[in-house]
PDB file of N, CA and C in Angstrom:
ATOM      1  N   UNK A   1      13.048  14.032  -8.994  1.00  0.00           N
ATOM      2  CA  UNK A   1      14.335  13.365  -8.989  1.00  0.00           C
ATOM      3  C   UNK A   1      14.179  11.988  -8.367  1.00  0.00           C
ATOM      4  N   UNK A   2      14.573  11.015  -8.797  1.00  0.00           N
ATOM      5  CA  UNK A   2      14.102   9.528  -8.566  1.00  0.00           C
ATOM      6  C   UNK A   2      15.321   9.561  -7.341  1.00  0.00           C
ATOM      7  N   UNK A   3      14.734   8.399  -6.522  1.00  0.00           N
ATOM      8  CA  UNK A   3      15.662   8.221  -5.159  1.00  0.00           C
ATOM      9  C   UNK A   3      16.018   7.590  -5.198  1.00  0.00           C
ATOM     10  N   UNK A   4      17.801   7.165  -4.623  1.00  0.00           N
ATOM     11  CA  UNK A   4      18.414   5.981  -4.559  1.00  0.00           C
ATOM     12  C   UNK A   4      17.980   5.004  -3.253  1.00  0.00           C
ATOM     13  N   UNK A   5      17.262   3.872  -3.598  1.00  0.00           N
ATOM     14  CA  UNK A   5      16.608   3.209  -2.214  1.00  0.00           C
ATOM     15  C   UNK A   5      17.648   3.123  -1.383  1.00  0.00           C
ATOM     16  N   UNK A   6      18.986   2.819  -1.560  1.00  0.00           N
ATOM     17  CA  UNK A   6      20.352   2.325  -0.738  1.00  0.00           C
ATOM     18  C   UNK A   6      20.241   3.378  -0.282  1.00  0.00           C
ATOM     19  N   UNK A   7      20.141   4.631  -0.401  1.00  0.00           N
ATOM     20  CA  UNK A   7      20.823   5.940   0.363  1.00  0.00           C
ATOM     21  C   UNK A   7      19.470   6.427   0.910  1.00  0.00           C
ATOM     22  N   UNK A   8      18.133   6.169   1.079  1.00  0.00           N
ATOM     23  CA  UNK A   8      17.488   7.224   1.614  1.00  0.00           C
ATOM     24  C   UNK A   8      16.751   6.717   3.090  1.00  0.00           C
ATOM     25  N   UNK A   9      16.379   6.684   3.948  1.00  0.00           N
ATOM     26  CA  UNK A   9      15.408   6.256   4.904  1.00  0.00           C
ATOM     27  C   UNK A   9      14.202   6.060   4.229  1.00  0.00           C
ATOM     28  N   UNK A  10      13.724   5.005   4.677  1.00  0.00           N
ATOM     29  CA  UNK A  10      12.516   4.811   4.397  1.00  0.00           C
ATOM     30  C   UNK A  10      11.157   5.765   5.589  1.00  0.00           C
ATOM     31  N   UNK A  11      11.388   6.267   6.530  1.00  0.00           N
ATOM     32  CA  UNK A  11      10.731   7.196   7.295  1.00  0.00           C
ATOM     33  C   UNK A  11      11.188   8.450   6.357  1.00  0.00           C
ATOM     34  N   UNK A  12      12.048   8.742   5.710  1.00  0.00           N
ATOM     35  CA  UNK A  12      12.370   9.993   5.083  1.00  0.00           C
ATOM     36  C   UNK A  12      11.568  10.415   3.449  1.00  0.00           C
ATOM     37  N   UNK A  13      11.522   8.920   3.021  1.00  0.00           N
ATOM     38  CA  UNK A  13      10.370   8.740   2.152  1.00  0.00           C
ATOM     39  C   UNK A  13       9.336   8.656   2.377  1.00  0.00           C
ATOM     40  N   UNK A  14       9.027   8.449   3.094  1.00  0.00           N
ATOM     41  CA  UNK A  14       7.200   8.853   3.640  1.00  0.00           C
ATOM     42  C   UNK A  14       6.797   9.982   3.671  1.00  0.00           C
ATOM     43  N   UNK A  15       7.974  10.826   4.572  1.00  0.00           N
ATOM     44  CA  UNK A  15       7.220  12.330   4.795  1.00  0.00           C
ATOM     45  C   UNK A  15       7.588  13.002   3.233  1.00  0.00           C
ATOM     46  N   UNK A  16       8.427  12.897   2.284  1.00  0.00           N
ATOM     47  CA  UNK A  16       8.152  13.193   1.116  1.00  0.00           C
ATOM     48  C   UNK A  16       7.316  12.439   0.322  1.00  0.00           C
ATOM     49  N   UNK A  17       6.501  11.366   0.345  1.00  0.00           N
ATOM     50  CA  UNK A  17       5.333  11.002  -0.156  1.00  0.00           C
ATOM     51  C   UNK A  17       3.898  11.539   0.497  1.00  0.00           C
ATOM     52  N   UNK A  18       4.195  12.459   1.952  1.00  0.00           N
ATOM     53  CA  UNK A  18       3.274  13.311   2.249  1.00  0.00           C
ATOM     54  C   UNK A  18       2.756  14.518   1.946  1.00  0.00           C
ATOM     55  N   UNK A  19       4.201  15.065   1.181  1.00  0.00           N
ATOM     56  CA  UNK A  19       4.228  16.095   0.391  1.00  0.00           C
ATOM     57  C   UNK A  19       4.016  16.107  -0.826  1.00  0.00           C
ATOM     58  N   UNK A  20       3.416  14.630  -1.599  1.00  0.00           N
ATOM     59  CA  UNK A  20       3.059  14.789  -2.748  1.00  0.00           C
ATOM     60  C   UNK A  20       3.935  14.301  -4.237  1.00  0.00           C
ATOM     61  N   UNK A  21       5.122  13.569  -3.234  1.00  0.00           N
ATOM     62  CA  UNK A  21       6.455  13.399  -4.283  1.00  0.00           C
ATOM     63  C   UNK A  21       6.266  12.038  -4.795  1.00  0.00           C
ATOM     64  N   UNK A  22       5.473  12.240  -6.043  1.00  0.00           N
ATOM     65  CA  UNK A  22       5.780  10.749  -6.507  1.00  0.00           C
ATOM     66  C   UNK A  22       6.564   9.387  -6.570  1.00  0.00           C
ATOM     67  N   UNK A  23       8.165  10.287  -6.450  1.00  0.00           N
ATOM     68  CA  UNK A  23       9.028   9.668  -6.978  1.00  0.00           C
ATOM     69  C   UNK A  23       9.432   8.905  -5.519  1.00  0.00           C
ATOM     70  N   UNK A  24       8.958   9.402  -4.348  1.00  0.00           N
ATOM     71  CA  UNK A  24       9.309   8.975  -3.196  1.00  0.00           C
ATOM     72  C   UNK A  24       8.677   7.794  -3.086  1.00  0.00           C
ATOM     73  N   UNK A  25       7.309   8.023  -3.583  1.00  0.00           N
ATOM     74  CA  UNK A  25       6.294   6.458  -3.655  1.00  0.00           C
ATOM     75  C   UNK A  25       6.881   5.731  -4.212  1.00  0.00           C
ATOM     76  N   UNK A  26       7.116   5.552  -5.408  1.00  0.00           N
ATOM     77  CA  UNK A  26       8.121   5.023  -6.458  1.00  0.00           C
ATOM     78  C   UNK A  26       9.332   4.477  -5.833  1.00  0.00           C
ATOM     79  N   UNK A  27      10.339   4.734  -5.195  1.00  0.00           N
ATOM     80  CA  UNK A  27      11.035   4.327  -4.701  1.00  0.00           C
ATOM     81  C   UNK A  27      10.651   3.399  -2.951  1.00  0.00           C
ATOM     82  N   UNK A  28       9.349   3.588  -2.584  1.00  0.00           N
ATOM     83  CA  UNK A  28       9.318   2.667  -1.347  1.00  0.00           C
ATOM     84  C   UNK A  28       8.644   1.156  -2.127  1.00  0.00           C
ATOM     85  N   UNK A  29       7.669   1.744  -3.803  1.00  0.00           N
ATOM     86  CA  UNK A  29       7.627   0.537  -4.189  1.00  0.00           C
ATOM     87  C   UNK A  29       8.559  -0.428  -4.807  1.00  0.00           C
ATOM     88  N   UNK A  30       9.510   0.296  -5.414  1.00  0.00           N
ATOM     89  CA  UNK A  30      10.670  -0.322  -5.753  1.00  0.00           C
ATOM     90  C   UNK A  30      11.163  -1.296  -4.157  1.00  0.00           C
ATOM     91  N   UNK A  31      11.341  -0.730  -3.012  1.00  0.00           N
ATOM     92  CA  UNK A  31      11.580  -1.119  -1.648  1.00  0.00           C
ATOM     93  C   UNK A  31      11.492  -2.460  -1.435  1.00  0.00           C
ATOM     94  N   UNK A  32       9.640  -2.008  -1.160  1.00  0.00           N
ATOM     95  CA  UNK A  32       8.919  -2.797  -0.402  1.00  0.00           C
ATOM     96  C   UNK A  32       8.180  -3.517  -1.563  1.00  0.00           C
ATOM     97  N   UNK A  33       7.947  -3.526  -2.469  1.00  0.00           N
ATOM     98  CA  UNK A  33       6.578  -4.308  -3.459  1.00  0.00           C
ATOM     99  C   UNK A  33       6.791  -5.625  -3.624  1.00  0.00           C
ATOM    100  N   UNK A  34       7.959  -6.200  -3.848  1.00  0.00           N
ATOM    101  CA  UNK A  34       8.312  -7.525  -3.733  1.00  0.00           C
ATOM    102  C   UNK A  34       7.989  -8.332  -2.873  1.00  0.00           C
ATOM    103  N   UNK A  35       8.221  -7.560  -1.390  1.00  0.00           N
ATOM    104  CA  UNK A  35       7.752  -8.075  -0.411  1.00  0.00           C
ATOM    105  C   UNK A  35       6.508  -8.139   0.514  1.00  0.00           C
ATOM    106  N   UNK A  36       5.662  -7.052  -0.230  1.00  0.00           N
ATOM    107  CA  UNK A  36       4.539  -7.109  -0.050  1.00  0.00           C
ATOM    108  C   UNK A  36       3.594  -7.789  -1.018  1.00  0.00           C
ATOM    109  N   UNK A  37       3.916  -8.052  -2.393  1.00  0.00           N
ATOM    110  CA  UNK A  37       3.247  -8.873  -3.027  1.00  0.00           C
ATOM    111  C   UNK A  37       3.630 -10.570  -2.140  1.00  0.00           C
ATOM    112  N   UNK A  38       4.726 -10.846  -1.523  1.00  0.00           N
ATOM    113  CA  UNK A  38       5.066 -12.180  -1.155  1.00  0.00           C
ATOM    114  C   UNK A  38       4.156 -12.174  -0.027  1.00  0.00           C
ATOM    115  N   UNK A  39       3.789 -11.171   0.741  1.00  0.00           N
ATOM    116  CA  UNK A  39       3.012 -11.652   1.750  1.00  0.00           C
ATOM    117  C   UNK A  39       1.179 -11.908   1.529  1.00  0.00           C
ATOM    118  N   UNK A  40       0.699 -11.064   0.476  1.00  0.00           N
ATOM    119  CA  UNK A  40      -0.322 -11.157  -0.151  1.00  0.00           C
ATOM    120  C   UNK A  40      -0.910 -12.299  -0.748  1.00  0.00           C
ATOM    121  N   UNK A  41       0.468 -12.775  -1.654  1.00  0.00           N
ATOM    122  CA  UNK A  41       0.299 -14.116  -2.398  1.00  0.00           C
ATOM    123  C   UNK A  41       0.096 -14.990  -1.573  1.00  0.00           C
ATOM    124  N   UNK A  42       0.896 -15.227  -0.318  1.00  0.00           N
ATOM    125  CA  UNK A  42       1.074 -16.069   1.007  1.00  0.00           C
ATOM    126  C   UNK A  42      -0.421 -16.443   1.266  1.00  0.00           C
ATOM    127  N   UNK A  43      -1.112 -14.956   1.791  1.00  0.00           N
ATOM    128  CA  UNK A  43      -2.369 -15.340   1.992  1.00  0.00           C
ATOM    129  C   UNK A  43      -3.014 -15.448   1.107  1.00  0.00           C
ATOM    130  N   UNK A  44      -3.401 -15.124  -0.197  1.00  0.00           N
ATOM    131  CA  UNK A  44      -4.539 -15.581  -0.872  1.00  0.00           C
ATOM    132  C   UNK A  44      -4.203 -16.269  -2.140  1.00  0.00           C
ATOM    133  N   UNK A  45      -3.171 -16.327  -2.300  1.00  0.00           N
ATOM    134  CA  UNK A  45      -2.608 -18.063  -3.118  1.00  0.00           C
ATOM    135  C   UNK A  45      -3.242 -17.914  -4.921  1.00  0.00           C
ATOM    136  N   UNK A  46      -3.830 -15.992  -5.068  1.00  0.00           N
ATOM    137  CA  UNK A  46      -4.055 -16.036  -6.426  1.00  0.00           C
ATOM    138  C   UNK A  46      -3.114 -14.789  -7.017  1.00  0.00           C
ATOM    139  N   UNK A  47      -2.454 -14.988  -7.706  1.00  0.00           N
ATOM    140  CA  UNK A  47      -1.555 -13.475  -8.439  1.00  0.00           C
ATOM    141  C   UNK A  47      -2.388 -12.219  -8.649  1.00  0.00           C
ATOM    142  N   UNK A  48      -3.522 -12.617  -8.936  1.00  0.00           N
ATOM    143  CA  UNK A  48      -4.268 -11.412  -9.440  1.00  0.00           C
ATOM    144  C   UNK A  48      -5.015 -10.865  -7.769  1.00  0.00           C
ATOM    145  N   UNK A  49      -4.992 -11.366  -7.205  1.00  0.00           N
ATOM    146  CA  UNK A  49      -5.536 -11.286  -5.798  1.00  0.00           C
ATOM    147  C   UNK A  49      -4.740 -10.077  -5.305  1.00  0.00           C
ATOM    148  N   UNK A  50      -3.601 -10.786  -5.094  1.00  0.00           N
ATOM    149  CA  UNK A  50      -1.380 -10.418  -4.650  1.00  0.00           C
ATOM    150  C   UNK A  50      -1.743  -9.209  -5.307  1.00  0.00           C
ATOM    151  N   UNK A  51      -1.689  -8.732  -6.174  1.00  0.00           N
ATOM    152  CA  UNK A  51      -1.463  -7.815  -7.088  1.00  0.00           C
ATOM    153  C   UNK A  51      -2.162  -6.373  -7.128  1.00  0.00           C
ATOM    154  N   UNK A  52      -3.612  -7.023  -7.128  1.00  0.00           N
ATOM    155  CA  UNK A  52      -4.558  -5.822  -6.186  1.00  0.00           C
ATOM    156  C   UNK A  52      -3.954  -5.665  -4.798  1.00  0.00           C
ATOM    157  N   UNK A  53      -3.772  -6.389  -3.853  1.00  0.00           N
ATOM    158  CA  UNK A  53      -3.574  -5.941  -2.485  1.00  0.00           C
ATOM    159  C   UNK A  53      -2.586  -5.105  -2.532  1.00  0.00           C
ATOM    160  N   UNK A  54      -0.993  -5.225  -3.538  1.00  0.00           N
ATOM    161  CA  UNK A  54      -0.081  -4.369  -3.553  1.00  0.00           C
ATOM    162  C   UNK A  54      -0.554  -3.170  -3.651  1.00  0.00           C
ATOM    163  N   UNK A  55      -1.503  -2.898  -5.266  1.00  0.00           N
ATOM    164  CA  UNK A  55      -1.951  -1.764  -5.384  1.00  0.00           C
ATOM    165  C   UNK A  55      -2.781  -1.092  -4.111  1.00  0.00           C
ATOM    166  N   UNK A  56      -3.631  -1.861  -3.746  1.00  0.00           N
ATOM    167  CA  UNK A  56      -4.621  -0.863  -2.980  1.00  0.00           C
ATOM    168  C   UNK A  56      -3.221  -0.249  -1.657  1.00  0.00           C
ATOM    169  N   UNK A  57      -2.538  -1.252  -1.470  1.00  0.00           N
ATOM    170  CA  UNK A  57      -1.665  -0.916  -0.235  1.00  0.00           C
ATOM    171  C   UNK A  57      -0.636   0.358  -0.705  1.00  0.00           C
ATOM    172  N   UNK A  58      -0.270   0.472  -1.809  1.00  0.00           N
ATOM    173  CA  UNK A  58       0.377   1.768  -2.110  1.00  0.00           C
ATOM    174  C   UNK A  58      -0.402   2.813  -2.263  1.00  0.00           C
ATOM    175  N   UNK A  59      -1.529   3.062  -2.976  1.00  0.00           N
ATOM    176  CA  UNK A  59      -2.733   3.718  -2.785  1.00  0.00           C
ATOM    177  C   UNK A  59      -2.551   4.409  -1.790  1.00  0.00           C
ATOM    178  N   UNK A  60      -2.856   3.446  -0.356  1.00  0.00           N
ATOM    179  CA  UNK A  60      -3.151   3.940   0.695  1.00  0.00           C
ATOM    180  C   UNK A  60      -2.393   4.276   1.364  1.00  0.00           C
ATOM    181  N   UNK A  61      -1.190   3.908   1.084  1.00  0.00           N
ATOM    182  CA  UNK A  61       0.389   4.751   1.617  1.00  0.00           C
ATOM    183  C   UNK A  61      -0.005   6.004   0.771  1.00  0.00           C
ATOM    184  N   UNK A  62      -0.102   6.184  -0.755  1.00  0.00           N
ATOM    185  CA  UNK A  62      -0.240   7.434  -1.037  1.00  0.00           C
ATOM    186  C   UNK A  62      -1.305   8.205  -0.537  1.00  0.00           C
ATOM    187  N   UNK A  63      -1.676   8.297   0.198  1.00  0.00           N
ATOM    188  CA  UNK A  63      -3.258   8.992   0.249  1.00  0.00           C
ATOM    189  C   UNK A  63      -3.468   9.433   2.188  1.00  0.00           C
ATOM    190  N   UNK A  64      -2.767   8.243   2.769  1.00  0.00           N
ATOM    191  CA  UNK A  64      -2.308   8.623   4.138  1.00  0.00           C
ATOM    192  C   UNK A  64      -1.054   8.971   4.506  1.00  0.00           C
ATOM    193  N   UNK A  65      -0.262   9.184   3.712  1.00  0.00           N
ATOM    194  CA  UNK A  65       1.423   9.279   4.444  1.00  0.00           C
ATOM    195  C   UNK A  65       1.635  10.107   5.739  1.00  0.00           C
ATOM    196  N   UNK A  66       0.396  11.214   5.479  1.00  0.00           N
ATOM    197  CA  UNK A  66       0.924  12.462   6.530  1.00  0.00           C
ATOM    198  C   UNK A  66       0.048  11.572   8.082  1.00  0.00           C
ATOM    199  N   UNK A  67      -0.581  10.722   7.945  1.00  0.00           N
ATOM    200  CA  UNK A  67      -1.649  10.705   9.291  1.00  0.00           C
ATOM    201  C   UNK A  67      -0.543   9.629   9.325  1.00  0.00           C
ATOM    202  N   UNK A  68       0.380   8.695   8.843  1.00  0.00           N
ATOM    203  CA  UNK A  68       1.217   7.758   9.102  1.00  0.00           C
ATOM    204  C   UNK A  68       2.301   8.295  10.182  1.00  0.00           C
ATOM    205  N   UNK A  69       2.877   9.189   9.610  1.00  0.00           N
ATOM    206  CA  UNK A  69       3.842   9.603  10.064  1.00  0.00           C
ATOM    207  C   UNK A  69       3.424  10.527  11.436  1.00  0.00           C
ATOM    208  N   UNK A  70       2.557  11.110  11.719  1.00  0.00           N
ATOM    209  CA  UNK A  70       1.831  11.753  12.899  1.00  0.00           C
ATOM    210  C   UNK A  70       1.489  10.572  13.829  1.00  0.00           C
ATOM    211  N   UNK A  71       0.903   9.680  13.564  1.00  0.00           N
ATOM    212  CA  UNK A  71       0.799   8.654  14.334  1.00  0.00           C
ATOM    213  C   UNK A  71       1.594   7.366  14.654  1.00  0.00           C
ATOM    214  N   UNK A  72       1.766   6.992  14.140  1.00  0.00           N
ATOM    215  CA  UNK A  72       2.959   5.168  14.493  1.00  0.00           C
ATOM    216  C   UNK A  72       4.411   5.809  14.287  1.00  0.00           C
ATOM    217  N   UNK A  73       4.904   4.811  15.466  1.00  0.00           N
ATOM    218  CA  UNK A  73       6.101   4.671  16.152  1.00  0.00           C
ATOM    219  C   UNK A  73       6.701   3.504  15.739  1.00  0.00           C
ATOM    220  N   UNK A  74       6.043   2.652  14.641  1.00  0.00           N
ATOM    221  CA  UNK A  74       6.316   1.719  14.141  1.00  0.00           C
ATOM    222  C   UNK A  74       7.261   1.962  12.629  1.00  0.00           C
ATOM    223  N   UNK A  75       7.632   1.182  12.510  1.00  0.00           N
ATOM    224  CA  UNK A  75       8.703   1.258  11.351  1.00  0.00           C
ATOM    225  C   UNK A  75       7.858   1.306  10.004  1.00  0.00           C
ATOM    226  N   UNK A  76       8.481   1.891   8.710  1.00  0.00           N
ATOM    227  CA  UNK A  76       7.536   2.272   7.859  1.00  0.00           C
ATOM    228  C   UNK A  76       7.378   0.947   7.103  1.00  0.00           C
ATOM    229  N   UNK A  77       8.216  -0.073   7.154  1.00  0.00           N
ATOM    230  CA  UNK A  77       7.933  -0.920   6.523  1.00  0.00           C
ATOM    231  C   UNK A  77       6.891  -2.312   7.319  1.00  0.00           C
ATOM    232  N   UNK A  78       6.787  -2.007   8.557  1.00  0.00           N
ATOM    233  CA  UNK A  78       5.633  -2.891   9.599  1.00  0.00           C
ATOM    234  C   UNK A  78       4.356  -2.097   9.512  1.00  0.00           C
ATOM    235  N   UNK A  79       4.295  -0.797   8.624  1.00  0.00           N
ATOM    236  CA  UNK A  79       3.184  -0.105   8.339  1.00  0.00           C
ATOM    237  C   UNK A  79       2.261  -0.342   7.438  1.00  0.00           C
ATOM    238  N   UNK A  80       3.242  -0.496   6.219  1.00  0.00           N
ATOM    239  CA  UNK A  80       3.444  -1.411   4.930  1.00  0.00           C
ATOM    240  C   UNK A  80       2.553  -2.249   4.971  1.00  0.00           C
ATOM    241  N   UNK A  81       3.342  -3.195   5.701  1.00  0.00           N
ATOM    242  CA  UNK A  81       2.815  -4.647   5.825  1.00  0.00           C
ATOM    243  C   UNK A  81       1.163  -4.861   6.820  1.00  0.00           C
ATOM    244  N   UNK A  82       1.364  -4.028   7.713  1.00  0.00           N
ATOM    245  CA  UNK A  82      -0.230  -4.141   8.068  1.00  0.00           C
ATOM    246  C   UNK A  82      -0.622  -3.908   7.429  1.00  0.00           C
ATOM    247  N   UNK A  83      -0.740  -2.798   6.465  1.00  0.00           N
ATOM    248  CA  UNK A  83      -1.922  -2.268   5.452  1.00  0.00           C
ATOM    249  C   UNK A  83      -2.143  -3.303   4.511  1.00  0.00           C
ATOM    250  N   UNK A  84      -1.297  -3.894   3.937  1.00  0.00           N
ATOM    251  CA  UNK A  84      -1.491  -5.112   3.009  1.00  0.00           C
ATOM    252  C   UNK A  84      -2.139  -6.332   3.432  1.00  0.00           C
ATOM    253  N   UNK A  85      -1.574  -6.650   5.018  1.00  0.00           N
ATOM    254  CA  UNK A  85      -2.679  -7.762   5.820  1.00  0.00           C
ATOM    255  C   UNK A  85      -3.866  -7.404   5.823  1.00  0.00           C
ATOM    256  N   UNK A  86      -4.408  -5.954   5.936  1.00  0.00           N
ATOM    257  CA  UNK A  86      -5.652  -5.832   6.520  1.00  0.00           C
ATOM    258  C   UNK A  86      -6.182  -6.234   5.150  1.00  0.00           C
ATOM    259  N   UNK A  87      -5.138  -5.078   3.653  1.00  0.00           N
ATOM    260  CA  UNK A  87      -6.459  -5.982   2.592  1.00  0.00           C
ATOM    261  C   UNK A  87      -6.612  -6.823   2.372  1.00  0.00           C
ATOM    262  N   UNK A  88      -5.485  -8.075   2.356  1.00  0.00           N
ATOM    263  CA  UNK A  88      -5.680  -9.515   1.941  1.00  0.00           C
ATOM    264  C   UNK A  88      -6.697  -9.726   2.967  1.00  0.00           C
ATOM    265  N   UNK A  89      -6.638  -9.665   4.225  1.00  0.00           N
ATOM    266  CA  UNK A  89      -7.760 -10.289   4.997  1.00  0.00           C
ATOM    267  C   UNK A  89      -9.122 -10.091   4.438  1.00  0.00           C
ATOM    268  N   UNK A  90      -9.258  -8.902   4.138  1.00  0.00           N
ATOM    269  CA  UNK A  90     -10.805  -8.161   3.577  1.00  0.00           C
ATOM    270  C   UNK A  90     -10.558  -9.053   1.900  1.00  0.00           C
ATOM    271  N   UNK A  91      -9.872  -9.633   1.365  1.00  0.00           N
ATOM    272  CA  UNK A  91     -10.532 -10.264   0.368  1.00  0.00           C
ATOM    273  C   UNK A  91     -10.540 -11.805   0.674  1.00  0.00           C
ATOM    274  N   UNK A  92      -9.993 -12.113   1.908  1.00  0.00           N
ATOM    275  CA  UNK A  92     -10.287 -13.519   2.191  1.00  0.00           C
ATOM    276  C   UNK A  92     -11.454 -13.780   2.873  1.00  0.00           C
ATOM    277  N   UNK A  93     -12.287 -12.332   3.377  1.00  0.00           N
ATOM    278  CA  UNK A  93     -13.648 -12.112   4.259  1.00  0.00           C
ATOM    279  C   UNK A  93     -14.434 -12.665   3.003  1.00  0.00           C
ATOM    280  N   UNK A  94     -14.313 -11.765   1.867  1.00  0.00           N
ATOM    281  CA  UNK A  94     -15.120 -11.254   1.412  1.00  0.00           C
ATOM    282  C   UNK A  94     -14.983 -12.579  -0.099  1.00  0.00           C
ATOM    283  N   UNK A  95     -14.670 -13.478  -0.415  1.00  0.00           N
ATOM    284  CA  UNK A  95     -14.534 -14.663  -0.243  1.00  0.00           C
ATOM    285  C   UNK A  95     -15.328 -15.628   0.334  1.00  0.00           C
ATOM    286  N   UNK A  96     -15.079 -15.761   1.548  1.00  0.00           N
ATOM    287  CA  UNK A  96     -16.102 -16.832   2.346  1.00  0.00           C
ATOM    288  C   UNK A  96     -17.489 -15.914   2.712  1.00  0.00           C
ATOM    289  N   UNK A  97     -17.774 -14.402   2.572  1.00  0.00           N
ATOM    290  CA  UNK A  97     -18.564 -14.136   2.516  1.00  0.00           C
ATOM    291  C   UNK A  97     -19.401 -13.573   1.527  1.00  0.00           C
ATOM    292  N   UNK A  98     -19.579 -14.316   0.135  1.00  0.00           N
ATOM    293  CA  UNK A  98     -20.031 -13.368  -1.106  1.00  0.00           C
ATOM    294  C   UNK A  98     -21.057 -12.588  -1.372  1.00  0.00           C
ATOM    295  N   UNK A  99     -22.058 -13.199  -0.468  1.00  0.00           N
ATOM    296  CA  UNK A  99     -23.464 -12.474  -0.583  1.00  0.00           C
ATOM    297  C   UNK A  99     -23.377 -11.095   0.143  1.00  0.00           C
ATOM    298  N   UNK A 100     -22.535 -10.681   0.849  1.00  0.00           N
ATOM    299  CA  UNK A 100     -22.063  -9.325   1.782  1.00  0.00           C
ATOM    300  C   UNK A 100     -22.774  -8.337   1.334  1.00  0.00           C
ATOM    301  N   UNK A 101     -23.118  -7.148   1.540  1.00  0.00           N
ATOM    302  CA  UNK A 101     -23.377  -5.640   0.987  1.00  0.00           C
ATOM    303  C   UNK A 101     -22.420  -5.449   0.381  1.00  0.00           C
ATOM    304  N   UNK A 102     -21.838  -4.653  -0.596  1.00  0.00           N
ATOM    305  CA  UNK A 102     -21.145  -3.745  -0.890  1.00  0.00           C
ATOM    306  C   UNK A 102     -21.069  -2.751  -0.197  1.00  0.00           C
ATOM    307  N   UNK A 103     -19.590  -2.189  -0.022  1.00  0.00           N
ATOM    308  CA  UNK A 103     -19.586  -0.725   0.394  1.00  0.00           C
ATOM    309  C   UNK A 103     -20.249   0.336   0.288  1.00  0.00           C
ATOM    310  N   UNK A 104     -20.595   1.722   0.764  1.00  0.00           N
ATOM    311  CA  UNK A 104     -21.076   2.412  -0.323  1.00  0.00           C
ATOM    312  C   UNK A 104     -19.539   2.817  -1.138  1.00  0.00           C
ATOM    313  N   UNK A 105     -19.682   3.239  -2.396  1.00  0.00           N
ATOM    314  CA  UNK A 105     -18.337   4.171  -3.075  1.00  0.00           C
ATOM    315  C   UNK A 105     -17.596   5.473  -1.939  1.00  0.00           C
ATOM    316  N   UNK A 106     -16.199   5.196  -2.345  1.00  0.00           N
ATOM    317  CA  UNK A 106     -15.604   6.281  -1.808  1.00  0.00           C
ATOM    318  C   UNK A 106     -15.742   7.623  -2.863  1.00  0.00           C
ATOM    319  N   UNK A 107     -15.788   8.557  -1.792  1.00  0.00           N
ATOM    320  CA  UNK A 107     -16.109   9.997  -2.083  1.00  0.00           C
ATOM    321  C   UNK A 107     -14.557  10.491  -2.565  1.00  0.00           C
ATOM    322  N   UNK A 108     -14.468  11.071  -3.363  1.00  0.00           N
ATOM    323  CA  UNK A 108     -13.175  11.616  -3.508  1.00  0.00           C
ATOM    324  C   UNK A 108     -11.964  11.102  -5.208  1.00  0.00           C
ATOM    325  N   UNK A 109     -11.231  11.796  -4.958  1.00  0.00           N
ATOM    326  CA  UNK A 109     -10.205  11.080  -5.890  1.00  0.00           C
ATOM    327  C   UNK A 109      -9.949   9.418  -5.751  1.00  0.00           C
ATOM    328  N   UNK A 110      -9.166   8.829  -6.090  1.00  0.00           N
ATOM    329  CA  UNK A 110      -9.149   7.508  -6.083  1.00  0.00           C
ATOM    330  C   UNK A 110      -8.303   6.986  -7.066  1.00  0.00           C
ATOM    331  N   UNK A 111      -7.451   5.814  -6.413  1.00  0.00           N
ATOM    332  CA  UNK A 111      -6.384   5.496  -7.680  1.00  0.00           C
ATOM    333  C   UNK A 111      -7.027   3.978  -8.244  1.00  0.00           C
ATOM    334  N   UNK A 112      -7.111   3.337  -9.263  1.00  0.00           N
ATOM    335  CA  UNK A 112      -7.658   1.986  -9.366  1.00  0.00           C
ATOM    336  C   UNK A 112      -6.444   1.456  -9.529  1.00  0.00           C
ATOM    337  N   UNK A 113      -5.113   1.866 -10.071  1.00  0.00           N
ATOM    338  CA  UNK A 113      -4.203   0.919 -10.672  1.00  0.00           C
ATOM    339  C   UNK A 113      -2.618   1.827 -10.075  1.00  0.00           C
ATOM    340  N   UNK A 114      -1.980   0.714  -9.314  1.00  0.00           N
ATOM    341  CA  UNK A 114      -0.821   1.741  -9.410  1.00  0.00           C
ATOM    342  C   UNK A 114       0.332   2.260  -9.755  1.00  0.00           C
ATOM    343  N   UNK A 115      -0.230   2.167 -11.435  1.00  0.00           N
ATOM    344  CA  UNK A 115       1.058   2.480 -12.024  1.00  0.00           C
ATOM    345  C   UNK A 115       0.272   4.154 -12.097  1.00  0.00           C
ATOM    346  N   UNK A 116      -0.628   4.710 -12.041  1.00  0.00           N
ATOM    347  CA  UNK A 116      -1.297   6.072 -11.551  1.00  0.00           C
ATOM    348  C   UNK A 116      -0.463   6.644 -10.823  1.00  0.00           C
ATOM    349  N   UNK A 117       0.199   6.022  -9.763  1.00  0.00           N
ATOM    350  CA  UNK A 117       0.808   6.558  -8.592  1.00  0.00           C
ATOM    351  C   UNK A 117       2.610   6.255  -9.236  1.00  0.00           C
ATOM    352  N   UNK A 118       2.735   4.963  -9.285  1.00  0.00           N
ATOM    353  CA  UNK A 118       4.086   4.487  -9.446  1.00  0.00           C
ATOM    354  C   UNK A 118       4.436   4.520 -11.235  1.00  0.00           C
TER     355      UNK A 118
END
């Protein structure tokens, strides 16, 4: 059942995106995506840049919600937004640093795109 963003908490959508509810993701990107693509773009000044960082940042809302909500006392949308700083930062590293290692691959499921999720 899709959520009305006006009527729900955004802490109330988390712990049902911990449980697996799509539609809860869906509705914090409806939320927040605007404004997390504006802060993305901010820092790395390319759309296609902005665009990955959204994705990986919902991703990782989908994939941590439950260790979110167990841990920070912080508001879900200053949660948001760190997670999206940390990736823009890691592609503005990784940028001025090209020759870097690669990661090794993550083990596990994995979303590349997030209309997967959204």
């Amino acid at each position: 059942m899709p959520y009305d963003t006006n009527l729900v908490a955004d802490r109330h959508l988390l712990d049902r995106v911990a449980r697996g509810e799509a539609d809860a993701l869906r509705a914090l990107y409806r939320r927040h995506g605007s404004s997390i693509y504006a802060l993305a773009y901010g820092m790395l000044v390319d759309p296609g840049d902005a665009e990955e960082v959204v994705a990986e940042t919902f991703a990782q809302v989908w994939r941590a919600a439950a260790r979110f909500l167990a841990t920070t006392n912080q508001s879900v949308s200053a949660s948001i937004k760190e997670i999206a700083r940390s990736r823009a930062r890691g592609l503005v590293l990784a940028r001025e640093w090209p020759d870097r290692p690669s990661p090794p691959p993550r083990q596990g499921p994995q979303f590349t795109m997030i209309e997967e999720v959204v």
